[in-house]
PDB file of N, CA and C in Angstrom:
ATOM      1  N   UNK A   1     -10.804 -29.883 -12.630  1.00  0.00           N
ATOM      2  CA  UNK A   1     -10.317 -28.697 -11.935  1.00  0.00           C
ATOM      3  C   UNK A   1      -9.038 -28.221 -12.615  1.00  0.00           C
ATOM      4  N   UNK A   2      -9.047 -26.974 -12.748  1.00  0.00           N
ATOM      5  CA  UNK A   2      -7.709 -26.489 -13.323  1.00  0.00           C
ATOM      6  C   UNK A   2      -6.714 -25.760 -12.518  1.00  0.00           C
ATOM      7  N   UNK A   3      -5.648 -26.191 -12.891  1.00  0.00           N
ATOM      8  CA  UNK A   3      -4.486 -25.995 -12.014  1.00  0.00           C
ATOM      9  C   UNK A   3      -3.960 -24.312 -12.075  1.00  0.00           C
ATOM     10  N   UNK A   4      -4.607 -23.833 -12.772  1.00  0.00           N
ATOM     11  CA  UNK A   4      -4.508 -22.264 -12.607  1.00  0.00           C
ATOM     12  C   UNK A   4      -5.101 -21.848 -11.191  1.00  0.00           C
ATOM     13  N   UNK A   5      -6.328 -22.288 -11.392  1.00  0.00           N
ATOM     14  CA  UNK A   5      -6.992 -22.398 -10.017  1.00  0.00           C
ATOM     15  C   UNK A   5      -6.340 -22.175  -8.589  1.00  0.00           C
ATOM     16  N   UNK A   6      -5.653 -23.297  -8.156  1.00  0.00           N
ATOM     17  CA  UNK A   6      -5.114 -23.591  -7.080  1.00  0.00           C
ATOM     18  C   UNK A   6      -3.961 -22.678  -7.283  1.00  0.00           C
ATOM     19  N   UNK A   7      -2.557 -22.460  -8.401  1.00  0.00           N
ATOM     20  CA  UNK A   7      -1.890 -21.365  -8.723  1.00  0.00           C
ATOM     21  C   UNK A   7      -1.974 -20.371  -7.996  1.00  0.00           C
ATOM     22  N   UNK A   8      -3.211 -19.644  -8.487  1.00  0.00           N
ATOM     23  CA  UNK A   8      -3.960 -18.124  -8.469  1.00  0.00           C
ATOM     24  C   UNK A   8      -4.061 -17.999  -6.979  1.00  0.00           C
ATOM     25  N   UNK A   9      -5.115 -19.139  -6.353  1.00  0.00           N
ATOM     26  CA  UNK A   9      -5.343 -19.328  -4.597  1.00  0.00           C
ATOM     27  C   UNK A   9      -4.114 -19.224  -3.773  1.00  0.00           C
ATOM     28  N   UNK A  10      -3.112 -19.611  -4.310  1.00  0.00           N
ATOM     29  CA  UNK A  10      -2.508 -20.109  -3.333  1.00  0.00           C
ATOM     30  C   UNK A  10      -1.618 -19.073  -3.210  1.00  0.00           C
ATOM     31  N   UNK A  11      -1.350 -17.875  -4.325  1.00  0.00           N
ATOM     32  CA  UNK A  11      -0.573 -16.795  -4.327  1.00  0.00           C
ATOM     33  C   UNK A  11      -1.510 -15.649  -3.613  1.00  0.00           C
ATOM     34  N   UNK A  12      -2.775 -16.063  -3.756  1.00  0.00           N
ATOM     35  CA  UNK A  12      -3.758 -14.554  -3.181  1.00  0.00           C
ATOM     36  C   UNK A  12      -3.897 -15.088  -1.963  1.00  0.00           C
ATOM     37  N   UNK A  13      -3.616 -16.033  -0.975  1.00  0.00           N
ATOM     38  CA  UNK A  13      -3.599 -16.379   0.069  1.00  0.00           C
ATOM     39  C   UNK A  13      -2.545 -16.002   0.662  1.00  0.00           C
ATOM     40  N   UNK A  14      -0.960 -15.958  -0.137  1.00  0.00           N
ATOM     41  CA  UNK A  14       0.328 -15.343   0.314  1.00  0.00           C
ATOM     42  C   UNK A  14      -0.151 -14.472   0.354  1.00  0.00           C
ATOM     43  N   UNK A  15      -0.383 -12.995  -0.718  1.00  0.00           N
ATOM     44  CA  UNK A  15      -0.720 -11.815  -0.235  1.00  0.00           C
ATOM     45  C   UNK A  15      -1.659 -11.601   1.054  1.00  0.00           C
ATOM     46  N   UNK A  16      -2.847 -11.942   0.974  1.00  0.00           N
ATOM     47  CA  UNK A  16      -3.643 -12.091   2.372  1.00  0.00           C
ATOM     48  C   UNK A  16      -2.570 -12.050   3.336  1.00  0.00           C
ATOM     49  N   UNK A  17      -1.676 -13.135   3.670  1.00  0.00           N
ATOM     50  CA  UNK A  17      -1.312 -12.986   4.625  1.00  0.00           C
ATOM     51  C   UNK A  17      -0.214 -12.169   4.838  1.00  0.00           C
ATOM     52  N   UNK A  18       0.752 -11.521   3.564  1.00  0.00           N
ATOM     53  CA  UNK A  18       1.717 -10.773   4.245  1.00  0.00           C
ATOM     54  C   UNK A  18       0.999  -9.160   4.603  1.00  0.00           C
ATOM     55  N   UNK A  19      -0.684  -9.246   4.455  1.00  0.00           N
ATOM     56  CA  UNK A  19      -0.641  -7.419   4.593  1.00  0.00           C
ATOM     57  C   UNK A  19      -1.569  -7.996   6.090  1.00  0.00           C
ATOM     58  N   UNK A  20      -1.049  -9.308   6.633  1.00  0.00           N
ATOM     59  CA  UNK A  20      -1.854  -9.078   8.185  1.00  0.00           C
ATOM     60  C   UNK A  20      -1.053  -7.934   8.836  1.00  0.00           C
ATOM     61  N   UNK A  21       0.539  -7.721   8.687  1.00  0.00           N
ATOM     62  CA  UNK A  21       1.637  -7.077   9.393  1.00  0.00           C
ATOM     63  C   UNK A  21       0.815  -5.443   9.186  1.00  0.00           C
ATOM     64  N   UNK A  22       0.320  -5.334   8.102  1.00  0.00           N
ATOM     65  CA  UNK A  22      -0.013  -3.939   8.027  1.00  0.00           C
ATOM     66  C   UNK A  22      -1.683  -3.624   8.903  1.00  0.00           C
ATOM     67  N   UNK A  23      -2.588  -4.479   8.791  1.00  0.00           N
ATOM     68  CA  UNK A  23      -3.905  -4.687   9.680  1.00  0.00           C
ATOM     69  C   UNK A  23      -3.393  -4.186  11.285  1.00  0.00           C
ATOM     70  N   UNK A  24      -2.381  -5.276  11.521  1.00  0.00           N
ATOM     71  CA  UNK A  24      -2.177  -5.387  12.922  1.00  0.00           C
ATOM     72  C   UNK A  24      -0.821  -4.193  13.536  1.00  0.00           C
ATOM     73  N   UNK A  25      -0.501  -3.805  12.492  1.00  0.00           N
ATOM     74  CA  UNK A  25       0.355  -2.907  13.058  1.00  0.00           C
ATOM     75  C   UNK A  25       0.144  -0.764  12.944  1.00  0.00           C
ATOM     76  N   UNK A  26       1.245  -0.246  13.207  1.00  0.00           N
ATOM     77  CA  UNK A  26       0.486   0.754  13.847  1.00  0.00           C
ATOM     78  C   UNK A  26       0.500   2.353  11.864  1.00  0.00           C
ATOM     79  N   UNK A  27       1.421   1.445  11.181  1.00  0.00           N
ATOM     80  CA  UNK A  27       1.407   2.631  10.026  1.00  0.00           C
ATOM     81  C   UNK A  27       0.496   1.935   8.670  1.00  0.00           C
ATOM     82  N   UNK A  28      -0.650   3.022   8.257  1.00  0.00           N
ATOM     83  CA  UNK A  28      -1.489   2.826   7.294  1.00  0.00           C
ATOM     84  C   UNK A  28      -0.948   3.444   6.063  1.00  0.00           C
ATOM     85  N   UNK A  29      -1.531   2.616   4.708  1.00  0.00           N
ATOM     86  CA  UNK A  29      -1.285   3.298   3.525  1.00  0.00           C
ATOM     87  C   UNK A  29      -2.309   4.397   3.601  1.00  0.00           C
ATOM     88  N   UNK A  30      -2.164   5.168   2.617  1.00  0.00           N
ATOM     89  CA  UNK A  30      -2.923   5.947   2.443  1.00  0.00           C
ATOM     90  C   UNK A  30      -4.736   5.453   1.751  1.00  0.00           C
ATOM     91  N   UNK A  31      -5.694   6.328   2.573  1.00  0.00           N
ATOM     92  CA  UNK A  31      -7.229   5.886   2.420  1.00  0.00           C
ATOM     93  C   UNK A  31      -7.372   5.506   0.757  1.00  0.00           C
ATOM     94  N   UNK A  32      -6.819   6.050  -0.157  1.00  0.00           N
ATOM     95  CA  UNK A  32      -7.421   6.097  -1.799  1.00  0.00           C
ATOM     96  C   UNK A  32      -6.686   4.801  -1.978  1.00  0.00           C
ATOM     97  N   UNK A  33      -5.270   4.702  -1.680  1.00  0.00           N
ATOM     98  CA  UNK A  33      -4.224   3.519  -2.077  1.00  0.00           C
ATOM     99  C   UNK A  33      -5.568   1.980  -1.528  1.00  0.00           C
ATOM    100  N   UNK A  34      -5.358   2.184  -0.197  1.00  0.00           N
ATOM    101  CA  UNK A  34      -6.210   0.877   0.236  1.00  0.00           C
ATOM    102  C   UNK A  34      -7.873   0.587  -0.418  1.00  0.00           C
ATOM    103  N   UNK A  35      -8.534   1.505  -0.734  1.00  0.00           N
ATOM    104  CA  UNK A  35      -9.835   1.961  -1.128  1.00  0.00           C
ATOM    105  C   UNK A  35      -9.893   1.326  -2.587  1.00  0.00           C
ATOM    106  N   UNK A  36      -8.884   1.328  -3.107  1.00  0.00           N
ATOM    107  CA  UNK A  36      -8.732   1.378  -4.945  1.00  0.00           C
ATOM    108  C   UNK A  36      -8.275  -0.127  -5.047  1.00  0.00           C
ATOM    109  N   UNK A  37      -7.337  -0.487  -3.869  1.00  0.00           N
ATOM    110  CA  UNK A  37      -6.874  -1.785  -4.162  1.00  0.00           C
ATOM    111  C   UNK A  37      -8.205  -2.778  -3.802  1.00  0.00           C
ATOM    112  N   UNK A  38      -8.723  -2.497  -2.946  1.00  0.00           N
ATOM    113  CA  UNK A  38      -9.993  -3.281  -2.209  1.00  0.00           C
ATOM    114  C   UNK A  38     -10.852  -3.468  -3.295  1.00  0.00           C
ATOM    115  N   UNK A  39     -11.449  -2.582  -4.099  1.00  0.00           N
ATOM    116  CA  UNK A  39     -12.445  -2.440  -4.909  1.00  0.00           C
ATOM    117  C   UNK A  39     -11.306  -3.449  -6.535  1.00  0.00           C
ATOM    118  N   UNK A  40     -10.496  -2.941  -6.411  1.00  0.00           N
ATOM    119  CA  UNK A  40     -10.307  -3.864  -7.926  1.00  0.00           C
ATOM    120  C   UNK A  40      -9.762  -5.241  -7.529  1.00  0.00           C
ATOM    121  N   UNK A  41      -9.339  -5.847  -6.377  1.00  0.00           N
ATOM    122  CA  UNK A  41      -9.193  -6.995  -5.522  1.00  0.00           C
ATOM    123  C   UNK A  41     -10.750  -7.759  -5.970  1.00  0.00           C
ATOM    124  N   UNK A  42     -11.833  -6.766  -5.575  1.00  0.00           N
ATOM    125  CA  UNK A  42     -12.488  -7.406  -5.398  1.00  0.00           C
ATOM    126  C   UNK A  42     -13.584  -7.962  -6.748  1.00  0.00           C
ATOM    127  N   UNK A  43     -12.802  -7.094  -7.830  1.00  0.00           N
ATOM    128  CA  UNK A  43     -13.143  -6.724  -9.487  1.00  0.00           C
ATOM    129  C   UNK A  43     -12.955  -8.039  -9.842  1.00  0.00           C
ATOM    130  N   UNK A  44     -11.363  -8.704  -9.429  1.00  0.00           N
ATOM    131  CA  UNK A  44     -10.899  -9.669  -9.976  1.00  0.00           C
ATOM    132  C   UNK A  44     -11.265 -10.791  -9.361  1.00  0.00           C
ATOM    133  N   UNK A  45     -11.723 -11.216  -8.700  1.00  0.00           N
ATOM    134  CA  UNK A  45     -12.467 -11.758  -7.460  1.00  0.00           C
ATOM    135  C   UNK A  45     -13.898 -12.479  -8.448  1.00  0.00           C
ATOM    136  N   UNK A  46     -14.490 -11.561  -8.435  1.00  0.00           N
ATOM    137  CA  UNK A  46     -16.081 -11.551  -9.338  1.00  0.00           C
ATOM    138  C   UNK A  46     -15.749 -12.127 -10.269  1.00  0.00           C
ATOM    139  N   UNK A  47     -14.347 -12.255 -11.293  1.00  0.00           N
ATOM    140  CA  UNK A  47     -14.100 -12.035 -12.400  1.00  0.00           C
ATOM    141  C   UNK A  47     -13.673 -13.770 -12.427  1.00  0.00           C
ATOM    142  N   UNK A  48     -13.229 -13.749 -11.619  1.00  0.00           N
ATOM    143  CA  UNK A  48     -12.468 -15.184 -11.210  1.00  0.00           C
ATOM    144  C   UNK A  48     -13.878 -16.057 -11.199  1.00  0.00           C
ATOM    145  N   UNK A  49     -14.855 -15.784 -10.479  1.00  0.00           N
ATOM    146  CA  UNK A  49     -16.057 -16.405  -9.643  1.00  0.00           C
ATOM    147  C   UNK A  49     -16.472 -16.944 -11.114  1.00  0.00           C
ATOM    148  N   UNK A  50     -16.742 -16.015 -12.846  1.00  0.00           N
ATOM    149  CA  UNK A  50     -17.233 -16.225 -13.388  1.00  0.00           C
ATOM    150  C   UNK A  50     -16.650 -17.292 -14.854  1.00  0.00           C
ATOM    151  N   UNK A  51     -15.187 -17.775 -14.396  1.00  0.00           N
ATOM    152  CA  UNK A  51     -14.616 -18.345 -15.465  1.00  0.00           C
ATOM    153  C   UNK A  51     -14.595 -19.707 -15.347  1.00  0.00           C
ATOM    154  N   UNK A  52     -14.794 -20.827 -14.206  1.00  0.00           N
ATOM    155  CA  UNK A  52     -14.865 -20.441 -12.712  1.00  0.00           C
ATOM    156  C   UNK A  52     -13.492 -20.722 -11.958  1.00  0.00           C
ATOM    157  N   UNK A  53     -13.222 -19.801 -11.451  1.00  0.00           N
ATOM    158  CA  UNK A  53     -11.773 -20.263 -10.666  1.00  0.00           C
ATOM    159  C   UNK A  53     -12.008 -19.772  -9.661  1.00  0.00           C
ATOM    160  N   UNK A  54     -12.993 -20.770  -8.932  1.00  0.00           N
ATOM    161  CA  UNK A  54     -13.770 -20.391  -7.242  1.00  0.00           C
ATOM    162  C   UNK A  54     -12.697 -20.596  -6.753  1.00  0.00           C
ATOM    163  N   UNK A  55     -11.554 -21.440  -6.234  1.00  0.00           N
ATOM    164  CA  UNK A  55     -10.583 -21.165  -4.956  1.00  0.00           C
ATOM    165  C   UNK A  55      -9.597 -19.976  -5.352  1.00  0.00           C
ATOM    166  N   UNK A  56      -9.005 -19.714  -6.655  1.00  0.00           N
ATOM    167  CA  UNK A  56      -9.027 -18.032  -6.773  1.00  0.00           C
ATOM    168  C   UNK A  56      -9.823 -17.149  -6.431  1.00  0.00           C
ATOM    169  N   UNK A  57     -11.306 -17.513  -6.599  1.00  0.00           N
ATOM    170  CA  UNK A  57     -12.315 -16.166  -6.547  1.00  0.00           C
ATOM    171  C   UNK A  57     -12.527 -15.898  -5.018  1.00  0.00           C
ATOM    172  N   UNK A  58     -12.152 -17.152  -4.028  1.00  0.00           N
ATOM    173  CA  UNK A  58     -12.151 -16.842  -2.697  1.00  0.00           C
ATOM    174  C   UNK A  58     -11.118 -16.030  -2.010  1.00  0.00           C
ATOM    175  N   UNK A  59      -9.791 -16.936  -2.382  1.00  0.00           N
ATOM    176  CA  UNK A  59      -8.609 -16.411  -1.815  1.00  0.00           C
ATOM    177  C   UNK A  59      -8.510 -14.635  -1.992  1.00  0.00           C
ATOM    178  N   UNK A  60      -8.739 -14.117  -3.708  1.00  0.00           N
ATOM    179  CA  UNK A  60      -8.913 -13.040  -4.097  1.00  0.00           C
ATOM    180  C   UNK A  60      -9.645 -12.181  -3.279  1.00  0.00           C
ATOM    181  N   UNK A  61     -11.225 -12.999  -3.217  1.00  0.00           N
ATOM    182  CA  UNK A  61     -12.319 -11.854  -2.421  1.00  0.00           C
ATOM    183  C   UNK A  61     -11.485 -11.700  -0.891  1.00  0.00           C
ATOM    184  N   UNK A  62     -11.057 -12.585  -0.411  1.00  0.00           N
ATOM    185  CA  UNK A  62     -10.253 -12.856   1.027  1.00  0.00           C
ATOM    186  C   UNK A  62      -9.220 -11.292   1.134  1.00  0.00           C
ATOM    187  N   UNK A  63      -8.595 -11.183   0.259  1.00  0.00           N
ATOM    188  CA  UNK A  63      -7.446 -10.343   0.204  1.00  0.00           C
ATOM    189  C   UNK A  63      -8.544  -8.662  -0.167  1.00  0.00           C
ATOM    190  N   UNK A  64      -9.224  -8.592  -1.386  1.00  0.00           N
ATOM    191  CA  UNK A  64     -10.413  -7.694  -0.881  1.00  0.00           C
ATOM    192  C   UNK A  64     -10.763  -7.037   0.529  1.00  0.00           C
ATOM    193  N   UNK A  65     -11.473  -7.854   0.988  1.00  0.00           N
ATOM    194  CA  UNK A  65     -11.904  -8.184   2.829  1.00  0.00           C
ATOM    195  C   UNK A  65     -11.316  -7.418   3.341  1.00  0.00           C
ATOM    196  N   UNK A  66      -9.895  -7.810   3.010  1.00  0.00           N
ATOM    197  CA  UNK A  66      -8.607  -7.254   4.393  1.00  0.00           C
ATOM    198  C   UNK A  66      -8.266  -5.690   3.826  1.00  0.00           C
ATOM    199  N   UNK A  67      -8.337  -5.559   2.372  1.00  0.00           N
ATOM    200  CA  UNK A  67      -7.784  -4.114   1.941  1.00  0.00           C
ATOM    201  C   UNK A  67      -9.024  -3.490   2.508  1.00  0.00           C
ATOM    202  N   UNK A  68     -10.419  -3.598   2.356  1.00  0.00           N
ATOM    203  CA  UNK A  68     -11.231  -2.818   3.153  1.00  0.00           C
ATOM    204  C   UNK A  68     -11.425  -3.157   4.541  1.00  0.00           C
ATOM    205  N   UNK A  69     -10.818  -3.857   5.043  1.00  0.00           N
ATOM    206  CA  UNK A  69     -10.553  -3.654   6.130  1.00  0.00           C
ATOM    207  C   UNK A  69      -9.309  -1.935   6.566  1.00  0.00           C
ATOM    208  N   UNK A  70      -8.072  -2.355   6.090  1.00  0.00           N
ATOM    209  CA  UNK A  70      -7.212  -1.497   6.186  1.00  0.00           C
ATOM    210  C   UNK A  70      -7.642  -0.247   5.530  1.00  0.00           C
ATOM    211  N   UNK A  71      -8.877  -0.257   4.627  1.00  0.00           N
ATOM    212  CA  UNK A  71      -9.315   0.935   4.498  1.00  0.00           C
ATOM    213  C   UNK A  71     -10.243   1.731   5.476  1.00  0.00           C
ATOM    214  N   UNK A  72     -10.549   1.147   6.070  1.00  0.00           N
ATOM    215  CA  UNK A  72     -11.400   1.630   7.499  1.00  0.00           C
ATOM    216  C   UNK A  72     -10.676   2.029   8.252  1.00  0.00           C
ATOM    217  N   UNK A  73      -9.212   1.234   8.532  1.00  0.00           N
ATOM    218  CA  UNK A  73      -8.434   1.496   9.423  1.00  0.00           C
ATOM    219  C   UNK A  73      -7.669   2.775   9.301  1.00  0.00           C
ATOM    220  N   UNK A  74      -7.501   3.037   7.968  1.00  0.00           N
ATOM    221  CA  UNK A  74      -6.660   4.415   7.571  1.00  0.00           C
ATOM    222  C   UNK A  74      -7.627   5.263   7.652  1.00  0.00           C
ATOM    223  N   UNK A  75      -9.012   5.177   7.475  1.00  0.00           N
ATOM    224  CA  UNK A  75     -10.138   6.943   7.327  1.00  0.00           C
ATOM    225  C   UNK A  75      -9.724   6.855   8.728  1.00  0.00           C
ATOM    226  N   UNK A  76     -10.193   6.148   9.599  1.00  0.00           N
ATOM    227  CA  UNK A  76      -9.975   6.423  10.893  1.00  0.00           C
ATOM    228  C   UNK A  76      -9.138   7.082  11.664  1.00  0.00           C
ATOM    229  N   UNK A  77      -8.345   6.755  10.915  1.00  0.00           N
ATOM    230  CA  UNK A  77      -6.665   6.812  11.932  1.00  0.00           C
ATOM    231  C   UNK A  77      -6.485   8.766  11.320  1.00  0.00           C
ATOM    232  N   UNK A  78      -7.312   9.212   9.912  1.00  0.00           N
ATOM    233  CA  UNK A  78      -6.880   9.745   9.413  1.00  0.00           C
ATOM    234  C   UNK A  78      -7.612  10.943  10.021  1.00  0.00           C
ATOM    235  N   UNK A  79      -8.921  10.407  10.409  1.00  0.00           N
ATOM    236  CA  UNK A  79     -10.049  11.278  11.352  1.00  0.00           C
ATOM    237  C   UNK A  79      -9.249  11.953  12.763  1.00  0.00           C
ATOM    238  N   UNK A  80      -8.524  10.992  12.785  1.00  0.00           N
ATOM    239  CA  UNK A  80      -8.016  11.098  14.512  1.00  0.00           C
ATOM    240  C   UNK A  80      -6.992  12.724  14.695  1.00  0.00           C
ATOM    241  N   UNK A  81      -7.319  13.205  15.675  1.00  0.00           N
ATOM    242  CA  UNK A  81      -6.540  14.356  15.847  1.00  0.00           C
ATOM    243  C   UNK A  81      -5.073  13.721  15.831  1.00  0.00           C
ATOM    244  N   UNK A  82      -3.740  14.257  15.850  1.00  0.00           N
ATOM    245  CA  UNK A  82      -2.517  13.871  15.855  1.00  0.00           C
ATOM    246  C   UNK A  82      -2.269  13.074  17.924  1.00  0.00           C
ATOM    247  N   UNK A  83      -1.460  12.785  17.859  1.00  0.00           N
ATOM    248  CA  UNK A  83      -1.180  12.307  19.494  1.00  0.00           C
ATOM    249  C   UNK A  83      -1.292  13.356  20.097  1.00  0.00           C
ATOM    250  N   UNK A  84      -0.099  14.331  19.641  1.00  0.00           N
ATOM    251  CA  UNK A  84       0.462  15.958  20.250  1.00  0.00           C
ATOM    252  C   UNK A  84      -0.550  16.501  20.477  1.00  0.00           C
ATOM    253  N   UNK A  85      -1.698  16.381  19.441  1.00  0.00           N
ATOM    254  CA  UNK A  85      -2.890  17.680  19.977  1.00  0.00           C
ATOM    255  C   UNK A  85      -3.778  16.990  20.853  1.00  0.00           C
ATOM    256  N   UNK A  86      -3.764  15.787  21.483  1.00  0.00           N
ATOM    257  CA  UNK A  86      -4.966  15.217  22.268  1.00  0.00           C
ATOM    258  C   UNK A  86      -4.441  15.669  23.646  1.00  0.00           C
ATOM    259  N   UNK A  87      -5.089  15.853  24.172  1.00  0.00           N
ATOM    260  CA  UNK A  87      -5.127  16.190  26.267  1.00  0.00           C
ATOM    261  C   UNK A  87      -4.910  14.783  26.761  1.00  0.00           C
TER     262      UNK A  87
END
């Protein structure tokens, strides 16, 4: 096993967890920002899977996951009429 490996995991597991604050809270990046990061998150991910640096290629796809997650969360939010204009 190579110690890049665990390296790589253990830093894409920090990220994972510092963008829970942005999942769970109430201001989104913008739809393209989260959309672009998700998709090449998940570039490097695949990329990882094939050298093999599987507990990178997880942690990576993990952090993926959550940017399309927060990308759902921003079309949405972005769909939504403003507060002011709802009844």
């Amino acid at each position: 096993m190579w110690w890049q490996d665990w390296v790589i995991a253990i830093c894409q597991w920090g990220f994972a967890l510092a963008l829970l604050p942005t999942v769970f809270g109430t201001e989104k990046p913008e739809v393209s920002t989260a959309l672009v990061t998700a998709v090449l998150a998940g570039v490097v991910a695949a990329t990882f899977a094939t050298i093999p640096l599987i507990w990178a290629a997880v942690a990576t796809g993990s952090t993926s996951v959550i940017w399309f997650i927060i990308t759902a969360q921003s079309w949405r939010r972005r769909r939504q009429p403003p507060a002011s204009a709802r009844p």
